[in-house]
N, C-alpha and C. Protein backbone atom coordinates (compact mmCIF):
# COMPACT_ATOMS: atom_id res chain seq x y z
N UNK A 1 86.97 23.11 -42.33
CA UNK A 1 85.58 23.15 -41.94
C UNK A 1 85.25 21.88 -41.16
N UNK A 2 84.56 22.17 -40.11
CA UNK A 2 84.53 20.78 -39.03
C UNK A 2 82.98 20.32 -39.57
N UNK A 3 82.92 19.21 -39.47
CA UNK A 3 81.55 18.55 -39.70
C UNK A 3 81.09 18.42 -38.34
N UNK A 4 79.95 18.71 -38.25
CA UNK A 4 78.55 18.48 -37.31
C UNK A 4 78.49 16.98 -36.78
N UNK A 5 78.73 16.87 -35.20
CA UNK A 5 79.26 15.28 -34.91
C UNK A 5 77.76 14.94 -34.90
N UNK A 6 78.04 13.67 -35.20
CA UNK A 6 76.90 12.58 -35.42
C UNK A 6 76.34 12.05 -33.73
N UNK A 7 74.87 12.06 -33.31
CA UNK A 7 74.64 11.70 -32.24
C UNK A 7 75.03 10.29 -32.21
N UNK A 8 75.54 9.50 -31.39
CA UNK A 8 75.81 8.17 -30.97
C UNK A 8 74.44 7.37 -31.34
N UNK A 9 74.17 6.17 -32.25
CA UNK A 9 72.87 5.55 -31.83
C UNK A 9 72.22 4.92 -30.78
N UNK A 10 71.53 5.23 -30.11
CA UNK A 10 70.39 4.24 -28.84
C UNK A 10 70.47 2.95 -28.97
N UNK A 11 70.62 2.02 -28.71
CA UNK A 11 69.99 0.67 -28.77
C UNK A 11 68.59 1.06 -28.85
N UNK A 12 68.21 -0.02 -29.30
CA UNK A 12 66.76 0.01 -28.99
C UNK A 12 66.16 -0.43 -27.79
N UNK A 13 66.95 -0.77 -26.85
CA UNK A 13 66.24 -1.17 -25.58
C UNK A 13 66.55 0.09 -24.55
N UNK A 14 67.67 0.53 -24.62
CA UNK A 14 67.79 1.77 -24.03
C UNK A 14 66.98 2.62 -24.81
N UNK A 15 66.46 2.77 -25.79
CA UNK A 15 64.86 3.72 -26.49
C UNK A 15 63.81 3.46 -25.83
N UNK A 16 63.49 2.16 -25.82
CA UNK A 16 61.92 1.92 -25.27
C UNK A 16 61.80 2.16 -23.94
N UNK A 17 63.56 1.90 -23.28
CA UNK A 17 63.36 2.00 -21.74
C UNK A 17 62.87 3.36 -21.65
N UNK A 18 63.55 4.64 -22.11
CA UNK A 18 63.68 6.18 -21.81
C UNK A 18 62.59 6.42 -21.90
N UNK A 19 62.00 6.06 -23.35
CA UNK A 19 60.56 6.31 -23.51
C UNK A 19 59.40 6.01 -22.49
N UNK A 20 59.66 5.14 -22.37
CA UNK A 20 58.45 4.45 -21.32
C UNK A 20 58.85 5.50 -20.28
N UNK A 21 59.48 5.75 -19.97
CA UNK A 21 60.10 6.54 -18.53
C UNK A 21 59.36 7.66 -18.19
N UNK A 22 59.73 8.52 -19.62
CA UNK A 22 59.14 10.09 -20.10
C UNK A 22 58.09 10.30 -20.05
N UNK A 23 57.35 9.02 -20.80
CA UNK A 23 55.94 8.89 -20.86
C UNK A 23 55.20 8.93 -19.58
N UNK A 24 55.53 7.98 -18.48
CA UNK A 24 55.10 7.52 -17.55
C UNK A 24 55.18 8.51 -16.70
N UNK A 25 56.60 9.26 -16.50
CA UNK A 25 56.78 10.09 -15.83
C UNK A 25 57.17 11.58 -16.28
N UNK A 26 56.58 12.05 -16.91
CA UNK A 26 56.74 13.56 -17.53
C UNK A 26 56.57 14.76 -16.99
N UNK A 27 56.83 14.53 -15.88
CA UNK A 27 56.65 15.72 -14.74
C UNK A 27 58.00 15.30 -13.74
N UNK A 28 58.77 14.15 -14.04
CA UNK A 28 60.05 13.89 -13.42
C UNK A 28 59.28 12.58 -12.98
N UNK A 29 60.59 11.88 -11.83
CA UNK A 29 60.17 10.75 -11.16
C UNK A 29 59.85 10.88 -9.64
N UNK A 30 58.80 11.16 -9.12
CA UNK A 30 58.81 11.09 -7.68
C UNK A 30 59.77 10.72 -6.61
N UNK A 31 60.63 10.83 -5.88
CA UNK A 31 61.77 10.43 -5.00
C UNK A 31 61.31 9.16 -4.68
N UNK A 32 60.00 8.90 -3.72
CA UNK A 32 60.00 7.59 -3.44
C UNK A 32 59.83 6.43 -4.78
N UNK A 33 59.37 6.76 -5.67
CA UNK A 33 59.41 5.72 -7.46
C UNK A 33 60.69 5.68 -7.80
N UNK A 34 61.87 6.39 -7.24
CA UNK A 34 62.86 6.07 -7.96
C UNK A 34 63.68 4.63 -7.81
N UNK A 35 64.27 4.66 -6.51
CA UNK A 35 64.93 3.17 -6.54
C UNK A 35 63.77 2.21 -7.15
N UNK A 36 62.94 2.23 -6.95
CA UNK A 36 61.68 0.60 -7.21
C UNK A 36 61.97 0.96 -8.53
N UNK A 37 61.87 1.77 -9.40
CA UNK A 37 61.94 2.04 -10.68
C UNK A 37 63.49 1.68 -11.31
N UNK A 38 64.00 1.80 -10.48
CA UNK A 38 65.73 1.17 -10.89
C UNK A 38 65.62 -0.03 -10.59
N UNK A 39 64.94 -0.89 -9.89
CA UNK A 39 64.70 -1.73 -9.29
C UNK A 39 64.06 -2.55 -10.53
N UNK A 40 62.55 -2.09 -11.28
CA UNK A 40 61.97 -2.58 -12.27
C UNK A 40 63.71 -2.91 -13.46
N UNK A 41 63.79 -1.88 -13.36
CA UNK A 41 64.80 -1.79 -14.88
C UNK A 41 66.05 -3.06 -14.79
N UNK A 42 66.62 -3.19 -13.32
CA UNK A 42 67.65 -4.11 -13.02
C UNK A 42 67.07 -5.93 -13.90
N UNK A 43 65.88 -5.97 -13.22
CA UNK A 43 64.92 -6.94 -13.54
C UNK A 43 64.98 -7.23 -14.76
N UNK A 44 65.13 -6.33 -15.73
CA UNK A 44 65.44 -7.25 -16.88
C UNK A 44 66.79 -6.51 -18.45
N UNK A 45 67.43 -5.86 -17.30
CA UNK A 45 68.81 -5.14 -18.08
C UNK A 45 69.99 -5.36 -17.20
N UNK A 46 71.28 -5.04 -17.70
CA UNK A 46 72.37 -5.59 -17.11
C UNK A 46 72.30 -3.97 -16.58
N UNK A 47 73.23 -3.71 -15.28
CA UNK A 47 73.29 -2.82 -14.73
C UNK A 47 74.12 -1.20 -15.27
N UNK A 48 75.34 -2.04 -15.98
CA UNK A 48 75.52 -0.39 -17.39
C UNK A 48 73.91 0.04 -18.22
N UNK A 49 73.34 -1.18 -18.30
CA UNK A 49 72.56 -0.55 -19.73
C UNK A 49 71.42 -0.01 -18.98
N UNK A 50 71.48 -0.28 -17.32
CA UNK A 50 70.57 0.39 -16.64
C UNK A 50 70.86 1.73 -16.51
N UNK A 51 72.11 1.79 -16.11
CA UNK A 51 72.55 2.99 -16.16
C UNK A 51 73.02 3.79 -17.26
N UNK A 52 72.59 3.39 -18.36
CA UNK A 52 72.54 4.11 -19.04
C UNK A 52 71.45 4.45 -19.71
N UNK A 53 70.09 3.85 -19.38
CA UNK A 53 68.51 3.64 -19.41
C UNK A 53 68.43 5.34 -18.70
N UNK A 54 69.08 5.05 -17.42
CA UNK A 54 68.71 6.71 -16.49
C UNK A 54 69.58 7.84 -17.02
N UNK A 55 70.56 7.66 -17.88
CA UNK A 55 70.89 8.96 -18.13
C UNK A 55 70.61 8.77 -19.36
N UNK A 56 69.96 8.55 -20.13
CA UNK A 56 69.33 8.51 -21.46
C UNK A 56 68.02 9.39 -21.13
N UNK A 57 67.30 9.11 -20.09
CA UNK A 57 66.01 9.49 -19.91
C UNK A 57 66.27 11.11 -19.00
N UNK A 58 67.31 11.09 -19.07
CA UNK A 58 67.63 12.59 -18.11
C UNK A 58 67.46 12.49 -16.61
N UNK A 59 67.60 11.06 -15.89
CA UNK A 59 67.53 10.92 -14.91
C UNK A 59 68.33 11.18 -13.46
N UNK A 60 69.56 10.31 -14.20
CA UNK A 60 71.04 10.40 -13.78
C UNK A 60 71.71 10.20 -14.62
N UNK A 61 73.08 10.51 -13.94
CA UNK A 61 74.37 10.21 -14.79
C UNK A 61 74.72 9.22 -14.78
N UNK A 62 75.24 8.52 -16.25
CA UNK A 62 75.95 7.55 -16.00
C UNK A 62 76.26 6.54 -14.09
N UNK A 63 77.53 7.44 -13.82
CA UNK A 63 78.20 7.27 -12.86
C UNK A 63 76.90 6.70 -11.41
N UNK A 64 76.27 7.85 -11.42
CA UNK A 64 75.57 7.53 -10.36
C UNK A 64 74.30 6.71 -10.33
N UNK A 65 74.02 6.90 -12.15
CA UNK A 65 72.49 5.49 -12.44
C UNK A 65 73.38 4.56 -11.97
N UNK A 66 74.78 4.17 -12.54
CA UNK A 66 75.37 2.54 -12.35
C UNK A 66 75.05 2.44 -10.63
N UNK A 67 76.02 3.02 -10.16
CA UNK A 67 75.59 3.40 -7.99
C UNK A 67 74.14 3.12 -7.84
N UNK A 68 72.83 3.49 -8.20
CA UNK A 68 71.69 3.06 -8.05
C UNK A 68 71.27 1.72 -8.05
N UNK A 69 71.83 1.50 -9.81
CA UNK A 69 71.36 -0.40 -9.82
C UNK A 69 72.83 -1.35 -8.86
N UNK A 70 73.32 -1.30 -8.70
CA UNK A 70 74.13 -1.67 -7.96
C UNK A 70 73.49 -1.62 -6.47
N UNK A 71 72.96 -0.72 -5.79
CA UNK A 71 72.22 -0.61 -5.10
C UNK A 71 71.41 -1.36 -4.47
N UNK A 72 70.33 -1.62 -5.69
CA UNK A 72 69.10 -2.03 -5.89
C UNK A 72 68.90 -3.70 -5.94
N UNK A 73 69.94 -3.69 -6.57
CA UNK A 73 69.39 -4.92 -7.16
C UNK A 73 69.74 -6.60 -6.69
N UNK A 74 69.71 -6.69 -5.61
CA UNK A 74 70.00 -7.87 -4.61
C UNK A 74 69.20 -7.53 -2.98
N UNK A 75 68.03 -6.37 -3.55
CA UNK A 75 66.98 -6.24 -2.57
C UNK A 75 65.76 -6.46 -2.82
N UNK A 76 65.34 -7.57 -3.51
CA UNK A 76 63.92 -7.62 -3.47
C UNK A 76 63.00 -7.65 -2.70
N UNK A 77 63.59 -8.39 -1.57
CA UNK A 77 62.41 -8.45 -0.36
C UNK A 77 62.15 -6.69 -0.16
N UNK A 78 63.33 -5.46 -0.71
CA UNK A 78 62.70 -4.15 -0.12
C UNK A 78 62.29 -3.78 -1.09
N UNK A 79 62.35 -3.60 -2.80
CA UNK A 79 61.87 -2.82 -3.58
C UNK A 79 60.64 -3.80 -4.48
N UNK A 80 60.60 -5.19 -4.29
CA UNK A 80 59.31 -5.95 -5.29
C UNK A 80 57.97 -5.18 -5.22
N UNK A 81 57.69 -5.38 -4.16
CA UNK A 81 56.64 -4.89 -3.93
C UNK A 81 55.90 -3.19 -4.64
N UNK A 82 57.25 -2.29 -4.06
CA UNK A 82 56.76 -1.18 -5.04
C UNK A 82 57.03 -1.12 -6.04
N UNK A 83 57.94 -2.42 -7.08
CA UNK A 83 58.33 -2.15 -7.98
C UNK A 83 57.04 -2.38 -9.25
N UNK A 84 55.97 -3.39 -8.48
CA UNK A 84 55.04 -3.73 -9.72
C UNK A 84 53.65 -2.86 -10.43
N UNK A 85 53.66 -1.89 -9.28
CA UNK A 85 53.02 -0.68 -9.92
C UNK A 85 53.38 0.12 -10.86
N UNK A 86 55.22 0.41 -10.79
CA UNK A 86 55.71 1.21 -11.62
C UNK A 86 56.19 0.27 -12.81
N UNK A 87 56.25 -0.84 -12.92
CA UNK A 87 56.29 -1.46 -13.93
C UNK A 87 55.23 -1.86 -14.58
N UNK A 88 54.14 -2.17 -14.16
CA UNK A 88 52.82 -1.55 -14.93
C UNK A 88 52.44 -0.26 -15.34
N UNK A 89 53.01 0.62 -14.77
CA UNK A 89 52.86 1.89 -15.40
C UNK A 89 53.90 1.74 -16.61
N UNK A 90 55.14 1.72 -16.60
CA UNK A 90 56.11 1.96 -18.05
C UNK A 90 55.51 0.78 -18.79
N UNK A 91 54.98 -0.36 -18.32
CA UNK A 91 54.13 -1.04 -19.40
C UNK A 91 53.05 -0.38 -20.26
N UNK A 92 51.72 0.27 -19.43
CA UNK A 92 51.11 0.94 -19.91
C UNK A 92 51.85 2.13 -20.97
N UNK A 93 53.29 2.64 -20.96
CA UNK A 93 53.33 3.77 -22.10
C UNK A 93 54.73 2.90 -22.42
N UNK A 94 54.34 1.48 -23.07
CA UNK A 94 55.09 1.15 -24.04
C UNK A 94 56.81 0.04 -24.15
N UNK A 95 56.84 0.16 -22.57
CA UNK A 95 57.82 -0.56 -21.92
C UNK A 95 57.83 -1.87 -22.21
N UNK A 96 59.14 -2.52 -22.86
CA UNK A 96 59.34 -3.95 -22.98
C UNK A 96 60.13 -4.80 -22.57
N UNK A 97 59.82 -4.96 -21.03
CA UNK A 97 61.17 -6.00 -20.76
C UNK A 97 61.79 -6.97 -21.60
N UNK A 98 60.82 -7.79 -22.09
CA UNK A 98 61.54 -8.93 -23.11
C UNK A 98 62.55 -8.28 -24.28
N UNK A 99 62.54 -6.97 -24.48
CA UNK A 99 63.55 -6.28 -25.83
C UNK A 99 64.64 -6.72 -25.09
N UNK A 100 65.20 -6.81 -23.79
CA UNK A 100 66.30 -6.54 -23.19
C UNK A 100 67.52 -6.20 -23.80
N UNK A 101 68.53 -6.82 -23.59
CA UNK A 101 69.93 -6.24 -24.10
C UNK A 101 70.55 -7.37 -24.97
């Protein structure tokens, strides 16, 4: 008789990230919010736990969240700017950069 596998546990920073995500965005993420929003997340997570922030939240996969923050994240002069709206938004439903990793 096989036992029922056990889900893997979340960190808790990959929790609050997803959450905030879902919350914020529960109708999906708009195309143009996405990089700035990978962009927010780089800002204060290492780039696996980013990518694994987006496929936690049903965003992307693994493979291709990592390709995003990799991306992203040595462009501020292109994504700061839109990034501080959407990081006030995942603030507003609960988002904590300081939990980090």
């Amino acid at each position: 008789m096989s036992q029922p596998q056990q889900a893997e546990p979340v960190a808790p920073w990959i929790e609050n990230a997803g959450r905030a995500i879902r919350g914020a965005y529960p109708n999906g993420v708009p195309a143009d919010e996405f990089l700035p929003l990978v962009y927010v997340l780089t800002e204060s997570l290492g780039l696996r736990v980013v990518a694994r922030v987006l496929d936690h939240a049903g965003l992307r996969e693994y493979p291709l969240g990592y390709h995003d923050a990799l991306c992203v994240v040595d462009q501020t002069e292109k994504y700061a700017a839109a990034a501080q709206p959407i990081l006030e938004k995942l603030l507003r439903h609960g988002y904590d950069p300081a939990l980090g990793e």
